[in-house]
PDB file of N, CA and C in Angstrom:
ATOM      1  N   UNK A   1      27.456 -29.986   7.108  1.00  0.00           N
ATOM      2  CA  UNK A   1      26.258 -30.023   7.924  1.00  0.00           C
ATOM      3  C   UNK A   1      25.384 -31.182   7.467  1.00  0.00           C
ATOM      4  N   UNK A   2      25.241 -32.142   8.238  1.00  0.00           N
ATOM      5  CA  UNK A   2      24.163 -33.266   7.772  1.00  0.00           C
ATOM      6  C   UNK A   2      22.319 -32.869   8.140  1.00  0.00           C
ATOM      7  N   UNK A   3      22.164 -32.085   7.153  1.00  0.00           N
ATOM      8  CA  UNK A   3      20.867 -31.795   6.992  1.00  0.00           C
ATOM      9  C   UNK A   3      19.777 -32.678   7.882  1.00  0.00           C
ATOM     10  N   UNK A   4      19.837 -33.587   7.649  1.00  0.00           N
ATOM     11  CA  UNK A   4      18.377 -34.823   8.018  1.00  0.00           C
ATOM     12  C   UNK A   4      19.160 -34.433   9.827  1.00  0.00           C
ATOM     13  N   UNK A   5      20.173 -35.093   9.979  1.00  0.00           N
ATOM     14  CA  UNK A   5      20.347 -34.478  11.666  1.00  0.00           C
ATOM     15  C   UNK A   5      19.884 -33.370  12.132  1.00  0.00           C
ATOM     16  N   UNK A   6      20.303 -32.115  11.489  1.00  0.00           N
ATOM     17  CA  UNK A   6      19.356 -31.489  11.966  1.00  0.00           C
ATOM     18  C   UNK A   6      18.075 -31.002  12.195  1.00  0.00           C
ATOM     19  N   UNK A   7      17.393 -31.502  11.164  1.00  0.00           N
ATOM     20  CA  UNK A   7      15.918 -31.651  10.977  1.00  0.00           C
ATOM     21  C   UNK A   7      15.436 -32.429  12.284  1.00  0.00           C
ATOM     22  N   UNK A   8      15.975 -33.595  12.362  1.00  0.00           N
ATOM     23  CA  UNK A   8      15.707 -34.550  13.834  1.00  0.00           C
ATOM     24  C   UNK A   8      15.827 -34.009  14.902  1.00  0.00           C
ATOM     25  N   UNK A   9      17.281 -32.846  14.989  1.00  0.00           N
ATOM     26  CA  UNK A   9      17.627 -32.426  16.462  1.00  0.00           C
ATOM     27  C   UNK A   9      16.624 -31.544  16.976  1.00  0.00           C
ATOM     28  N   UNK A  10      16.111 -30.993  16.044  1.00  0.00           N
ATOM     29  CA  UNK A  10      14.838 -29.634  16.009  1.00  0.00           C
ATOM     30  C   UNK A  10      13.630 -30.244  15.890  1.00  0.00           C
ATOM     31  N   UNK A  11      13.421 -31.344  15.921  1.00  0.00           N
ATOM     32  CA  UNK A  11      12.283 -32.196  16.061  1.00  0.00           C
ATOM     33  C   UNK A  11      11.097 -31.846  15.312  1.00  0.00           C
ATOM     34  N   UNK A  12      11.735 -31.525  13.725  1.00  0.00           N
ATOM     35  CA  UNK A  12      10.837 -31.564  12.613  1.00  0.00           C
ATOM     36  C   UNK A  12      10.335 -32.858  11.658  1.00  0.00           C
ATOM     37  N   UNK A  13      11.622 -33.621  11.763  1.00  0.00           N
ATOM     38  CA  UNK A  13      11.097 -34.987  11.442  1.00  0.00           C
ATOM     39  C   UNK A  13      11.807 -35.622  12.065  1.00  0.00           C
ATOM     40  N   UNK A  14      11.084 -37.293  11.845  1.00  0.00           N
ATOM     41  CA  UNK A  14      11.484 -38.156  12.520  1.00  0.00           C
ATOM     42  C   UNK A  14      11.626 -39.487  11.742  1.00  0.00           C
ATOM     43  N   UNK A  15      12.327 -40.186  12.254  1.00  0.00           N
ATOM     44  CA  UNK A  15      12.283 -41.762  11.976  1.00  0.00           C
ATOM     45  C   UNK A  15      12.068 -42.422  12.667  1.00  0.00           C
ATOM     46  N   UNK A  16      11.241 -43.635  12.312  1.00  0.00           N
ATOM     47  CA  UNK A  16      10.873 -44.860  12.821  1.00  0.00           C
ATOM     48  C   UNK A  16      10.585 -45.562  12.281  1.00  0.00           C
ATOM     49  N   UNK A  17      11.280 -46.528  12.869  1.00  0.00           N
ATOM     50  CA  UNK A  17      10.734 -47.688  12.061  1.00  0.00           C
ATOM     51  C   UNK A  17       9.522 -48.523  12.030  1.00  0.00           C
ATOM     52  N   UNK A  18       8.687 -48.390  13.259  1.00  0.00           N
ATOM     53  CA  UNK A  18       7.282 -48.332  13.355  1.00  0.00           C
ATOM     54  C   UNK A  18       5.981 -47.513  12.249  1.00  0.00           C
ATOM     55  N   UNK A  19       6.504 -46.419  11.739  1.00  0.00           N
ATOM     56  CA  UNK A  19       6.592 -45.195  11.125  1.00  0.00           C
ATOM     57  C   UNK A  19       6.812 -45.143   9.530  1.00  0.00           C
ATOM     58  N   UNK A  20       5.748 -45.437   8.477  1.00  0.00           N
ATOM     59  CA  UNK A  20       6.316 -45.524   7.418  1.00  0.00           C
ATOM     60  C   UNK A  20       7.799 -46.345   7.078  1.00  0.00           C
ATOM     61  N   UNK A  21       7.949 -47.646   7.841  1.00  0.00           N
ATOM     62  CA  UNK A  21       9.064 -47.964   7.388  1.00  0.00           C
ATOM     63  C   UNK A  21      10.526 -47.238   7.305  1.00  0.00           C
ATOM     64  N   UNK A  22      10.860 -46.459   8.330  1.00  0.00           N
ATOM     65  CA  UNK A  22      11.294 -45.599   9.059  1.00  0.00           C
ATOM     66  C   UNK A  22      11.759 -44.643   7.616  1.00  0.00           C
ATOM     67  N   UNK A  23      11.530 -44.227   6.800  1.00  0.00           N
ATOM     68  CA  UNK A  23      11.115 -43.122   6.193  1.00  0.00           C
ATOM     69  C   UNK A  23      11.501 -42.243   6.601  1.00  0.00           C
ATOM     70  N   UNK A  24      11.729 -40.544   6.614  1.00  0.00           N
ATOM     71  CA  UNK A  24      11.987 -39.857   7.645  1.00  0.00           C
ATOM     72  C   UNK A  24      10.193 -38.682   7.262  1.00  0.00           C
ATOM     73  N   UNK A  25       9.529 -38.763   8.617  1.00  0.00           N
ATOM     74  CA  UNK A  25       8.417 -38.182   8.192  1.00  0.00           C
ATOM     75  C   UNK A  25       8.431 -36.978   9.173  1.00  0.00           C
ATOM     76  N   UNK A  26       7.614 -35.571   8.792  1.00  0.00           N
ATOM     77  CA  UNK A  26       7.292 -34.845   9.867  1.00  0.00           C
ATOM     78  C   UNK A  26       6.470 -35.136  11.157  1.00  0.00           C
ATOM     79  N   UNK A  27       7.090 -34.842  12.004  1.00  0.00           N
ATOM     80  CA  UNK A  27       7.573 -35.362  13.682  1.00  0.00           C
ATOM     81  C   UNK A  27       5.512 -35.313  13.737  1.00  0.00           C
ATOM     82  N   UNK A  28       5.570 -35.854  14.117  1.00  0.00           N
ATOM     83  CA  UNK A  28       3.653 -36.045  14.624  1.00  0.00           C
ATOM     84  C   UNK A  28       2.853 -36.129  13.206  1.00  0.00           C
ATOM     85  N   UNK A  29       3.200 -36.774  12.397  1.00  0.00           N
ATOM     86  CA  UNK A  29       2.621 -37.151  11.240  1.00  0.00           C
ATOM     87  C   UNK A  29       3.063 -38.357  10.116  1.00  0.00           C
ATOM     88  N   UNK A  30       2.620 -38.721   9.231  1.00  0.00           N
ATOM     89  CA  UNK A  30       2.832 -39.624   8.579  1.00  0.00           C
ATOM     90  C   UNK A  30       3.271 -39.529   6.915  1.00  0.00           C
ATOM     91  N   UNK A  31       3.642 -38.108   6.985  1.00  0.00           N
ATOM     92  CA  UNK A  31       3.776 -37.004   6.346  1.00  0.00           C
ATOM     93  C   UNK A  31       5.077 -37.342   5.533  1.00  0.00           C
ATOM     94  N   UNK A  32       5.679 -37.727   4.711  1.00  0.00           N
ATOM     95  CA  UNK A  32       7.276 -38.330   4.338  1.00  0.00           C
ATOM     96  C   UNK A  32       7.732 -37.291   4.141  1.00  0.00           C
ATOM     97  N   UNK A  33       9.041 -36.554   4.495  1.00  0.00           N
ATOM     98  CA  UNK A  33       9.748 -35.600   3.756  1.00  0.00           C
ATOM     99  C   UNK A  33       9.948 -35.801   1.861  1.00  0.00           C
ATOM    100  N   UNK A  34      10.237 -36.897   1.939  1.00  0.00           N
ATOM    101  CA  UNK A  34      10.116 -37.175   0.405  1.00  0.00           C
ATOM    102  C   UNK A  34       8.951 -36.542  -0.284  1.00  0.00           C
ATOM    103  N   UNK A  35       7.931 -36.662   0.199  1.00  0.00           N
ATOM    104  CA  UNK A  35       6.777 -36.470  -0.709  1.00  0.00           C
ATOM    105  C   UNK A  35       6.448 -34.523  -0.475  1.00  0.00           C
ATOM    106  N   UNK A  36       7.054 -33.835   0.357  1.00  0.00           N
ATOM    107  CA  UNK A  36       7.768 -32.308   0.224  1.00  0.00           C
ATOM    108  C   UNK A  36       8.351 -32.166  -0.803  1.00  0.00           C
ATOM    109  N   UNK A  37       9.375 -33.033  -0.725  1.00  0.00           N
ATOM    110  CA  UNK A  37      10.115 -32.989  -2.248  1.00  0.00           C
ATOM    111  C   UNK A  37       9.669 -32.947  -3.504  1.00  0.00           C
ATOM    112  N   UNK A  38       8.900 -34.016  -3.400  1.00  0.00           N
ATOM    113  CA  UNK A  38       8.129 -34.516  -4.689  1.00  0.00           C
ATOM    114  C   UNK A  38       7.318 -33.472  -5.366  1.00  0.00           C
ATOM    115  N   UNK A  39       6.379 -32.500  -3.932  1.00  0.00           N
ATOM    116  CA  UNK A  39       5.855 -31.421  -4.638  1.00  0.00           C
ATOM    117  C   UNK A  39       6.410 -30.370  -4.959  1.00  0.00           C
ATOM    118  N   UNK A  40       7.693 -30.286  -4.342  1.00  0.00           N
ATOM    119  CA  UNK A  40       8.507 -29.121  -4.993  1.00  0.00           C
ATOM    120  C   UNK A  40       8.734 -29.204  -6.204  1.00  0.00           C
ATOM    121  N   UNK A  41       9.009 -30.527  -6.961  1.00  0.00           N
ATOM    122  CA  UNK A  41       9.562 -30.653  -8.559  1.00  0.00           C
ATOM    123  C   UNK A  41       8.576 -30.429  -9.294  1.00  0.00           C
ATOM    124  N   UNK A  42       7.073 -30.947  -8.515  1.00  0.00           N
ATOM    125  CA  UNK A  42       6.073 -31.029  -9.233  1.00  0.00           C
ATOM    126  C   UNK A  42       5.754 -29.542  -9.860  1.00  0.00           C
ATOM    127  N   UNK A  43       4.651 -29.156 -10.644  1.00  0.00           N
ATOM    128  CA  UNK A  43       3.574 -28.426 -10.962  1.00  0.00           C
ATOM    129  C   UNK A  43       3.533 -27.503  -9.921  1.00  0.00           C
ATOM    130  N   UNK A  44       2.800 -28.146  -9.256  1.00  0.00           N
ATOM    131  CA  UNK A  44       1.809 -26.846  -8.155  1.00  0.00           C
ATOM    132  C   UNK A  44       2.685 -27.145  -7.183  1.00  0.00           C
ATOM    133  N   UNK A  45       4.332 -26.803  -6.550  1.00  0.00           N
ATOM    134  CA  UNK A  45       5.369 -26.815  -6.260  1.00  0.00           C
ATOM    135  C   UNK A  45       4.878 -26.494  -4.539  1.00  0.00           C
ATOM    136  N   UNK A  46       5.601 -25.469  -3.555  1.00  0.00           N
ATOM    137  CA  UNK A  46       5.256 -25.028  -2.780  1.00  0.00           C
ATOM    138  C   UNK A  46       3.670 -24.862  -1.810  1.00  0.00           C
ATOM    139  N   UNK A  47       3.259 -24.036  -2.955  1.00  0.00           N
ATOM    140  CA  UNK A  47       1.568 -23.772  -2.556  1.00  0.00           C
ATOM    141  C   UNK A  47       0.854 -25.097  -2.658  1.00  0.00           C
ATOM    142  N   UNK A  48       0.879 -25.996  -3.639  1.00  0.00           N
ATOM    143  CA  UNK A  48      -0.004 -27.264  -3.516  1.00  0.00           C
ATOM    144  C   UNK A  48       0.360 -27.608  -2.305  1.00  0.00           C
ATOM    145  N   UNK A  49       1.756 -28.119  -2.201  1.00  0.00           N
ATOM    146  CA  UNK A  49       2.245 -28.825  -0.704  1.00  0.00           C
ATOM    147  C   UNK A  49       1.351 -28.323   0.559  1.00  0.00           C
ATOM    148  N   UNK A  50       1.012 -26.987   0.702  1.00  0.00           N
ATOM    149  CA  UNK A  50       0.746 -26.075   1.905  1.00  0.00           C
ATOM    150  C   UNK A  50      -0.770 -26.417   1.434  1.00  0.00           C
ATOM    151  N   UNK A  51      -1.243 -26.466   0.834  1.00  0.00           N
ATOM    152  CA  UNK A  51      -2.729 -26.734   0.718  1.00  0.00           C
ATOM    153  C   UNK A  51      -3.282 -27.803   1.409  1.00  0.00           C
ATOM    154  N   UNK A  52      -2.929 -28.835   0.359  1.00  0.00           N
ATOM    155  CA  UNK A  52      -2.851 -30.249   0.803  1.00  0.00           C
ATOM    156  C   UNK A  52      -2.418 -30.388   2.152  1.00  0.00           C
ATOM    157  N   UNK A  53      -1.586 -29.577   3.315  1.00  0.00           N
ATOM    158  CA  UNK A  53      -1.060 -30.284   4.330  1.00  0.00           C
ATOM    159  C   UNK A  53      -0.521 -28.689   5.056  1.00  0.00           C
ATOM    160  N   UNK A  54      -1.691 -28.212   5.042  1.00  0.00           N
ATOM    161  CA  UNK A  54      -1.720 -26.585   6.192  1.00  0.00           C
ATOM    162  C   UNK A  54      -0.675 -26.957   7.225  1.00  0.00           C
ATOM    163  N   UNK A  55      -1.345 -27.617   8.013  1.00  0.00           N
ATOM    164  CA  UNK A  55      -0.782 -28.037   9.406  1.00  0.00           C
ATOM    165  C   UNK A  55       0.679 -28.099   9.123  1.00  0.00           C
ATOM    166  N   UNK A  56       1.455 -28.395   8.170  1.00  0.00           N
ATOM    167  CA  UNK A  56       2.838 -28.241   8.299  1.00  0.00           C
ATOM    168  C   UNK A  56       3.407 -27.391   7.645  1.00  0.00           C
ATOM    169  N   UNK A  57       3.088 -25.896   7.900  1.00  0.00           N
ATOM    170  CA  UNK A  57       3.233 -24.838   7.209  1.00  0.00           C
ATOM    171  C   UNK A  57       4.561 -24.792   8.377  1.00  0.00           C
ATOM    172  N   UNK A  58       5.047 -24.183   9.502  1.00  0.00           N
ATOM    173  CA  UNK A  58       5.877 -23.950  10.180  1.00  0.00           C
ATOM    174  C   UNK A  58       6.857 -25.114   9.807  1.00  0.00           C
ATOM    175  N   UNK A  59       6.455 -26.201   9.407  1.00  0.00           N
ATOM    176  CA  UNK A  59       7.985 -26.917   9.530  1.00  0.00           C
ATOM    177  C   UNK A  59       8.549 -26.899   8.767  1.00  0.00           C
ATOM    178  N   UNK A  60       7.883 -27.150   7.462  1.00  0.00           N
ATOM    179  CA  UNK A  60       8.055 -26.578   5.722  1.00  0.00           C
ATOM    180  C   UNK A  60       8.913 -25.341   5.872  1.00  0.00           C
ATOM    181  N   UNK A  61       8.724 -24.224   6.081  1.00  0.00           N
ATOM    182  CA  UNK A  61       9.405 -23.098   6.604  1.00  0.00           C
ATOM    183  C   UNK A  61      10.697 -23.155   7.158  1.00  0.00           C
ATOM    184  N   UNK A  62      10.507 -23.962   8.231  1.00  0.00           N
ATOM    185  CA  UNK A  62      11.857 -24.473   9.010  1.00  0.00           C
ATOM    186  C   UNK A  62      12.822 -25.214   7.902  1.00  0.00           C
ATOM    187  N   UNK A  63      12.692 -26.108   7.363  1.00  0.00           N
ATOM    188  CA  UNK A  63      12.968 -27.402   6.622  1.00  0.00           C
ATOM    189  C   UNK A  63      13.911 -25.884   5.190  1.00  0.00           C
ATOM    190  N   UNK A  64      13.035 -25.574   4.860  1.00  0.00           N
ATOM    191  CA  UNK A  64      13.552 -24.246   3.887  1.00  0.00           C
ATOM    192  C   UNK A  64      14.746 -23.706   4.229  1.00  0.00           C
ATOM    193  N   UNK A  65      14.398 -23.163   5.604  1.00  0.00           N
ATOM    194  CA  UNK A  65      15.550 -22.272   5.993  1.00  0.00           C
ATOM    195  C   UNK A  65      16.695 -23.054   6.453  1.00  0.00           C
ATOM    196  N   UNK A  66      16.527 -24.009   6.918  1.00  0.00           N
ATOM    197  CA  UNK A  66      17.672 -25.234   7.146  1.00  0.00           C
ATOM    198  C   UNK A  66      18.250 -25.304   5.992  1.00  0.00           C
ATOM    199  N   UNK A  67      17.701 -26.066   4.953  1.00  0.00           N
ATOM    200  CA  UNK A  67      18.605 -26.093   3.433  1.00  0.00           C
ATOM    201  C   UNK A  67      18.838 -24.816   2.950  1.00  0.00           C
ATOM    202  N   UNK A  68      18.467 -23.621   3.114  1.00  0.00           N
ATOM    203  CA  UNK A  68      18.981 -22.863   2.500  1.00  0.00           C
ATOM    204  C   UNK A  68      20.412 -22.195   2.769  1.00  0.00           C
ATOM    205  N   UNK A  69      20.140 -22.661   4.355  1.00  0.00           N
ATOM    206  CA  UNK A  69      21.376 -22.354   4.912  1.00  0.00           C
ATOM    207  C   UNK A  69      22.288 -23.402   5.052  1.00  0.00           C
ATOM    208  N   UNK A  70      22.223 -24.050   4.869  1.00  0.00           N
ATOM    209  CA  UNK A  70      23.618 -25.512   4.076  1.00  0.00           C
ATOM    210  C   UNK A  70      23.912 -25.391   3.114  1.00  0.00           C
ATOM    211  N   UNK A  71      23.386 -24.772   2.188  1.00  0.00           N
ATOM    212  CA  UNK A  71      23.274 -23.786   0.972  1.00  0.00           C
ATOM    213  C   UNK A  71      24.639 -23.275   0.621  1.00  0.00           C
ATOM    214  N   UNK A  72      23.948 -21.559   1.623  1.00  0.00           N
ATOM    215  CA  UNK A  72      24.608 -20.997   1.722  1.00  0.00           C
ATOM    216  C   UNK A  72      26.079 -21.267   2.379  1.00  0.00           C
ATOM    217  N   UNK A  73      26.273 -21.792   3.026  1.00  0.00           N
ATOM    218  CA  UNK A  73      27.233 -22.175   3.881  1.00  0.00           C
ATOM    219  C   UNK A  73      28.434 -23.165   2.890  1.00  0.00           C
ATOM    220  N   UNK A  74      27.735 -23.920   1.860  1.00  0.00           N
ATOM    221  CA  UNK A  74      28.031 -24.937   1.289  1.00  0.00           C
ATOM    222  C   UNK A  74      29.146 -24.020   0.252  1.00  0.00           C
ATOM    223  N   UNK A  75      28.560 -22.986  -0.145  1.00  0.00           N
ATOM    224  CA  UNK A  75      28.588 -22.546  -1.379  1.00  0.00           C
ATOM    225  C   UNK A  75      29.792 -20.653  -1.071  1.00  0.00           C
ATOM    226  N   UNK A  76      29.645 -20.572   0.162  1.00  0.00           N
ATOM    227  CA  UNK A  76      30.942 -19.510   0.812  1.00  0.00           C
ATOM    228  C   UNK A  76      32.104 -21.132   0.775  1.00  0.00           C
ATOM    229  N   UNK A  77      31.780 -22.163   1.233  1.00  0.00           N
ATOM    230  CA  UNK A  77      33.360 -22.558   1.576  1.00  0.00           C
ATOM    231  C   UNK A  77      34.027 -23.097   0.169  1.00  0.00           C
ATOM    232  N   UNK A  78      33.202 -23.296  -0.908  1.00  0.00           N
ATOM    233  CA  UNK A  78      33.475 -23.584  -2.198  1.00  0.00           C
ATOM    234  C   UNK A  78      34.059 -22.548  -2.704  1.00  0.00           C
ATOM    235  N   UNK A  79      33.502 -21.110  -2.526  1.00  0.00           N
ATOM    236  CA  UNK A  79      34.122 -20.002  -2.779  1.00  0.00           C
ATOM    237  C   UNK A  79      35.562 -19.443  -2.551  1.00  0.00           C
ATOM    238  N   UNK A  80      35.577 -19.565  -1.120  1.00  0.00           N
ATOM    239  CA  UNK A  80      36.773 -19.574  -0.535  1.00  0.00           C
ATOM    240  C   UNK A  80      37.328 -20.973  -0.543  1.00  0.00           C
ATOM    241  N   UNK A  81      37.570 -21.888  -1.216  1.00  0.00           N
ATOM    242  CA  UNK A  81      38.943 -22.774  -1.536  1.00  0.00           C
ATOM    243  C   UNK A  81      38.513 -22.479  -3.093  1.00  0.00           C
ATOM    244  N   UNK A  82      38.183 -21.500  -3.696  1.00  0.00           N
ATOM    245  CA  UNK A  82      38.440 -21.378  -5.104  1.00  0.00           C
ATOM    246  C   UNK A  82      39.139 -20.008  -5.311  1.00  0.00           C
ATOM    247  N   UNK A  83      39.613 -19.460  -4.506  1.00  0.00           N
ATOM    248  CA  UNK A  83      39.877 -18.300  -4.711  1.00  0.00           C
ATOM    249  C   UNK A  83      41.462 -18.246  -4.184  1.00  0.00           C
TER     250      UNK A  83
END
């Protein structure tokens, strides 16, 4: 599953190259997915992110359940060719 595709097809983020140097940012913002990331490793992980940037509480959410489920998915087919 190529993650970032589907993030695009669901029109959570976007690229452009107009756009942060086409970056991939959340779709109506200037918002980098990277810098999601960044606060996940960080300190104040999750909740800072949502503070700092309410308004993308639903996509954050989305974006979650997407990787978690490439995840999961990733990690049954590893299972089953190890078995």
């Amino acid at each position: 599953m190529d993650i970032q595709k589907v993030l695009s097809d669901r029109r959570i983020i976007c690229s452009d190259p107009d756009i942060m140097s086409g970056s991939p940012v959340f779709v109506g913002t200037r918002v980098p997915l990277q810098t999601f990331f960044d606060y996940l490793e960080g300190e104040g992980g999750l909740a800072e992110f949502l503070a700092d940037f309410p308004h993308l509480q639903t996509q954050v959410l989305q974006v979650l359940e997407i990787i978690t489920k490439a995840m999961l998915n990733q990690e049954q087919i590893t299972c089953a060719h190890s078995a």
